[in-house]
N, C-alpha and C. Protein backbone atom coordinates (compact mmCIF):
# COMPACT_ATOMS: atom_id res chain seq x y z
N UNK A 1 -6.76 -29.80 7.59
CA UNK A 1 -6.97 -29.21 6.29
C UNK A 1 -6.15 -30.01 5.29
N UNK A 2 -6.87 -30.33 4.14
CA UNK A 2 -6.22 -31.37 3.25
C UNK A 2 -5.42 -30.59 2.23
N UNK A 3 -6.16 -28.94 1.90
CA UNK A 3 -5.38 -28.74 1.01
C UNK A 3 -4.64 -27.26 1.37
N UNK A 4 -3.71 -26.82 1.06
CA UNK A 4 -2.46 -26.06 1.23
C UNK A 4 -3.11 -25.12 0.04
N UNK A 5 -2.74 -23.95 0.09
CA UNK A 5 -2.56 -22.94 -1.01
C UNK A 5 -1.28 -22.65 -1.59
N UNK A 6 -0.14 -22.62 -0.43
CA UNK A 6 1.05 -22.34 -0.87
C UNK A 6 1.71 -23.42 -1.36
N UNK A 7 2.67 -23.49 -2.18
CA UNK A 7 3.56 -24.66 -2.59
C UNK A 7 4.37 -24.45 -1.63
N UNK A 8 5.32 -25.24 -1.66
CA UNK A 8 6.82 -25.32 -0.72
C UNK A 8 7.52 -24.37 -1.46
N UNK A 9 7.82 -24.35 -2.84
CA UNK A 9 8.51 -22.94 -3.40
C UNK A 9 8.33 -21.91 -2.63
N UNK A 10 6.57 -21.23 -2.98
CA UNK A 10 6.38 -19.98 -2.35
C UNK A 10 6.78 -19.88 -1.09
N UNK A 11 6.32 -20.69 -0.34
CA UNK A 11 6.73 -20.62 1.18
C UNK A 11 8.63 -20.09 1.25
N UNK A 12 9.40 -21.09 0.42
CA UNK A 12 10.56 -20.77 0.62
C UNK A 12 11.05 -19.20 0.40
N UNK A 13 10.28 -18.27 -0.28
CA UNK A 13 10.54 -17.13 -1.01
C UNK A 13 9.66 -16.35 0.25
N UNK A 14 8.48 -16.69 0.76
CA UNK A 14 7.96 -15.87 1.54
C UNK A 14 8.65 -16.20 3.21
N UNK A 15 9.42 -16.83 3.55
CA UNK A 15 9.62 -17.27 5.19
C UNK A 15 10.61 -16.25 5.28
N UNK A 16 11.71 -15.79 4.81
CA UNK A 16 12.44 -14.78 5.32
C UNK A 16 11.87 -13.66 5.70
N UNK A 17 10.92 -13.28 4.91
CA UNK A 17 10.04 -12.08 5.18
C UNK A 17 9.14 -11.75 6.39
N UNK A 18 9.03 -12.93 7.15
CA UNK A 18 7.73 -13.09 7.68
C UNK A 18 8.28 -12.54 9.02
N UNK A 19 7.54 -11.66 10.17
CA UNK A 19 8.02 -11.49 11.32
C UNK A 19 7.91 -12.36 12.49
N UNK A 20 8.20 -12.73 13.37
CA UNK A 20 9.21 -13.69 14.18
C UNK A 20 10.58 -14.53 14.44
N UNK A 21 11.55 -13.64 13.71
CA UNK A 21 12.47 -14.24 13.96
C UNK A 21 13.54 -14.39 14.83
N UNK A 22 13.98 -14.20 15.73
CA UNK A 22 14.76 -14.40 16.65
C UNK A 22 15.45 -12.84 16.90
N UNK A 23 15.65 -12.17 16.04
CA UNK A 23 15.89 -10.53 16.15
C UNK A 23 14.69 -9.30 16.16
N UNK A 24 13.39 -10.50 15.58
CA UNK A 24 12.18 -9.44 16.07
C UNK A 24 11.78 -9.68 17.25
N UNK A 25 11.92 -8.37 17.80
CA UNK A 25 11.71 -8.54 19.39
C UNK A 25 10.11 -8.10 19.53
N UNK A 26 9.78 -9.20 20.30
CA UNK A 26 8.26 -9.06 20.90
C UNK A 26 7.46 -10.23 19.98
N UNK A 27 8.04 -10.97 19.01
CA UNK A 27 7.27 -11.38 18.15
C UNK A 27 7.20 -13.20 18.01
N UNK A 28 6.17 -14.00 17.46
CA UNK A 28 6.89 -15.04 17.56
C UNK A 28 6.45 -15.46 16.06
N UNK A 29 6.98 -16.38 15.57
CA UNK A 29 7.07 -16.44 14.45
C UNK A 29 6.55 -18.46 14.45
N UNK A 30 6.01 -18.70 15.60
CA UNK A 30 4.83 -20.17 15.41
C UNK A 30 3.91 -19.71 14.38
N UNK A 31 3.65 -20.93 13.70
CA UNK A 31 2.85 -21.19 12.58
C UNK A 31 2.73 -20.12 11.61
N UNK A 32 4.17 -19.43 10.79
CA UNK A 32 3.75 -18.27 10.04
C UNK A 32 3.24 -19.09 8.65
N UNK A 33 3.19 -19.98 8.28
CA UNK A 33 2.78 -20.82 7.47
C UNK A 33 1.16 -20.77 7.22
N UNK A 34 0.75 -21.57 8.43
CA UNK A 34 -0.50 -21.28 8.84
C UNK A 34 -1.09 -20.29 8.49
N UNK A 35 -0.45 -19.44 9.39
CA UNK A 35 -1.26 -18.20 9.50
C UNK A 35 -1.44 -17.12 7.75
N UNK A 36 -0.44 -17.66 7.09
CA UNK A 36 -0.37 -17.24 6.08
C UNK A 36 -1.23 -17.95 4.94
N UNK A 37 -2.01 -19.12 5.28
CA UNK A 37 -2.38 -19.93 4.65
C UNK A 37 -3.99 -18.98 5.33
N UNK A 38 -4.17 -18.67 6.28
CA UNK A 38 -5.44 -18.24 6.85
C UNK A 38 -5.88 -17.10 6.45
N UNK A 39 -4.74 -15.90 5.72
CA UNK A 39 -4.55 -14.81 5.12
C UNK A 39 -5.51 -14.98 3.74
N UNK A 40 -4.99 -15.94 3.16
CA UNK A 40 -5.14 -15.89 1.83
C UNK A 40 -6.39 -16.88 1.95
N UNK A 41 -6.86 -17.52 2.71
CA UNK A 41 -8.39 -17.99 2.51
C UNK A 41 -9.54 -16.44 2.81
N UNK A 42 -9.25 -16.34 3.24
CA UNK A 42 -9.60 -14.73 3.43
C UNK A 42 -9.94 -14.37 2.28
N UNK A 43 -8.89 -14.21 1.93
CA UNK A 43 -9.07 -13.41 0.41
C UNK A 43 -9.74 -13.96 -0.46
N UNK A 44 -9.46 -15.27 -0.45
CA UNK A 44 -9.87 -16.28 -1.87
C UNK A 44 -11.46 -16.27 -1.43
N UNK A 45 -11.92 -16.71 -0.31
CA UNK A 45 -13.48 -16.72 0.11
C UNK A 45 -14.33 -15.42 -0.20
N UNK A 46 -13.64 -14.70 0.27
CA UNK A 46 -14.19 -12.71 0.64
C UNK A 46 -15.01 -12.88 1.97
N UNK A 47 -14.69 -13.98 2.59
CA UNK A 47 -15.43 -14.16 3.74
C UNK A 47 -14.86 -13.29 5.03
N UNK A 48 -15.78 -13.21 5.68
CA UNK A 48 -15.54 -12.49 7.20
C UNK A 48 -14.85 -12.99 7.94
N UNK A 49 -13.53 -12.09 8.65
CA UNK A 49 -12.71 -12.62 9.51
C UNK A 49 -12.99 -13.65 10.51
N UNK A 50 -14.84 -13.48 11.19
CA UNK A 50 -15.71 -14.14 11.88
C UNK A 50 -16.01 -15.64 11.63
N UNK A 51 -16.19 -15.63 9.88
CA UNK A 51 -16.51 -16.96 9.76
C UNK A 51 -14.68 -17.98 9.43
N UNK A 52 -13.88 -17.27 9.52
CA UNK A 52 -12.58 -18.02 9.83
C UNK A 52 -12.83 -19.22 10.23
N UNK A 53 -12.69 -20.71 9.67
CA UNK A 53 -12.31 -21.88 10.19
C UNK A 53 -11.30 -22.15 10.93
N UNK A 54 -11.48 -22.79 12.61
CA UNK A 54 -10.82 -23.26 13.91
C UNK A 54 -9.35 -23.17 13.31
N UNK A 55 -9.49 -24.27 11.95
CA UNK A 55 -8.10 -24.98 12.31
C UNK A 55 -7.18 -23.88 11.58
N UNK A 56 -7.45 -22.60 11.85
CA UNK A 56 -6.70 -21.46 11.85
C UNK A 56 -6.25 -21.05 12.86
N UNK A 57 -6.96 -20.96 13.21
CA UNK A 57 -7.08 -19.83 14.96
C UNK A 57 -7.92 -19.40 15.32
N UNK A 58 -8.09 -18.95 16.68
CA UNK A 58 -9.27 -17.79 16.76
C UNK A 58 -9.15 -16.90 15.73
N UNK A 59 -10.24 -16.56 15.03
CA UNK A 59 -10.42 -15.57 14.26
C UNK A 59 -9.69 -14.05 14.95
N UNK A 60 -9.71 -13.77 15.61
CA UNK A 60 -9.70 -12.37 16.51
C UNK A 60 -8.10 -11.99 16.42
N UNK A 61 -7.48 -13.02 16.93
CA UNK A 61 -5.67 -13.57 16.86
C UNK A 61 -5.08 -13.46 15.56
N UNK A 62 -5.94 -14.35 14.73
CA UNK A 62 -5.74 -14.05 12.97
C UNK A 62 -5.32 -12.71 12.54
N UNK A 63 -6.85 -12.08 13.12
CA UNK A 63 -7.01 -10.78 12.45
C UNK A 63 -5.94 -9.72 12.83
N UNK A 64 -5.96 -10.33 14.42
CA UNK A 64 -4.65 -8.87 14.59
C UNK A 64 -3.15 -8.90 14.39
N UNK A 65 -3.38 -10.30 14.14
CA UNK A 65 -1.41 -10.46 13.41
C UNK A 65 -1.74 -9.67 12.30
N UNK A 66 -2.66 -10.24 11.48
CA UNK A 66 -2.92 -9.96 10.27
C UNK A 66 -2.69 -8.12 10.12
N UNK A 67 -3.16 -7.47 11.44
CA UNK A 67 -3.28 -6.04 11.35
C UNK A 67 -1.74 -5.58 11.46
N UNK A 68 -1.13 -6.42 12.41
CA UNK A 68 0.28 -6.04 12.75
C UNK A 68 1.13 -6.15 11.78
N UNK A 69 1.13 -7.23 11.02
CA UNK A 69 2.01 -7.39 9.72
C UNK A 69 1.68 -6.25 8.53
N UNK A 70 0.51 -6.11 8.23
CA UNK A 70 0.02 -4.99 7.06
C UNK A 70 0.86 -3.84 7.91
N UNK A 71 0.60 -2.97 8.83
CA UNK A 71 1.52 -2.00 8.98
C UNK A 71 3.17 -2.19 9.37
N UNK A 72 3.44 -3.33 9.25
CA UNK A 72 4.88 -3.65 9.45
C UNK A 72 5.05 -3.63 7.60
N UNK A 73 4.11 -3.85 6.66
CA UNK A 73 4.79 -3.81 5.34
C UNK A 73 5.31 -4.92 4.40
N UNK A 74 4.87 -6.33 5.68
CA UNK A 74 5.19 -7.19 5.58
C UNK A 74 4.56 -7.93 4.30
N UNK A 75 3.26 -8.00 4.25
CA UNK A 75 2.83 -8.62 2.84
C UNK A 75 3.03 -7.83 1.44
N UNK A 76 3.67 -6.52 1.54
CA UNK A 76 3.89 -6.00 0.69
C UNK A 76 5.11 -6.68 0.33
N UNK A 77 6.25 -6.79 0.96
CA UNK A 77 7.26 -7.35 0.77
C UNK A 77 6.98 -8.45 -0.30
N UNK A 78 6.35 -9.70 0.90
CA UNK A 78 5.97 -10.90 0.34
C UNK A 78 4.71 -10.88 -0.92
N UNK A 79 4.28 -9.80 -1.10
CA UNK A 79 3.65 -9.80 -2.53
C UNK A 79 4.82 -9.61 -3.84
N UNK A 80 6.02 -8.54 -3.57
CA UNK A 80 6.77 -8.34 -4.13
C UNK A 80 7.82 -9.49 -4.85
N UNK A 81 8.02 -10.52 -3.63
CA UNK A 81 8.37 -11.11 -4.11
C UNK A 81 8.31 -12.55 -4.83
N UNK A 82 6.87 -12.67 -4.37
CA UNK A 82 6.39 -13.84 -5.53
C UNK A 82 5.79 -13.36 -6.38
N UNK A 83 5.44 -12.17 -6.85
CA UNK A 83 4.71 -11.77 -8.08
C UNK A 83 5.37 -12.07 -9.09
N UNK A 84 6.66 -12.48 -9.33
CA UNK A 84 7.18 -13.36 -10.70
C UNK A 84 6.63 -14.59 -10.68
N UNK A 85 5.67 -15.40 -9.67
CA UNK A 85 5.25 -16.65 -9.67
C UNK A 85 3.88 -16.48 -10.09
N UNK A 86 3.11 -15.30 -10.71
CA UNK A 86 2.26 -15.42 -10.93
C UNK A 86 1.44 -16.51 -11.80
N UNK A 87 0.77 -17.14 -11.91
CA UNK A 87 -0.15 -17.75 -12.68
C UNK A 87 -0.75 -17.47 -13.85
């Protein structure tokens, strides 16, 4: 993938937030970048978790981090705190 959504800023403001870190137990925290980059094509497309492009993940894997983090509260966080970066 050639192009990135996140800057390196945002990323820096959203990585603390993200779950896998060495005190979340059960969790791993490979490619939260990625996967956060796979979040927000989502959104930006309105496309179906189904038609997800490979160089994401299985779609299925996507979706259920994706489910695990929304009730962990997690993108709320990370909405919270780049919404001063708005555009």
């Amino acid at each position: 993938m050639d192009r990135f959504i996140l800057t390196d800023a945002q990323w820096a403001k959203m990585e603390p937030l993200c779950l896998g870190k060495k005190t979340d137990r059960g969790r791993s925290g490979k490619d939260n970048r990625l996967f956060i980059e796979a979040v927000l094509w989502i959104a930006r497309t309105g496309s179906p978790w189904r038609d997800l492009p490979t160089y994401f993940g299985h779609w299925n894997s996507v979706y259920s981090r994706y489910s695990d983090w929304t009730k962990a509260g997690v993108f709320q966080k990370i909405f919270e705190a780049v919404s001063d970066d708005a555009d």
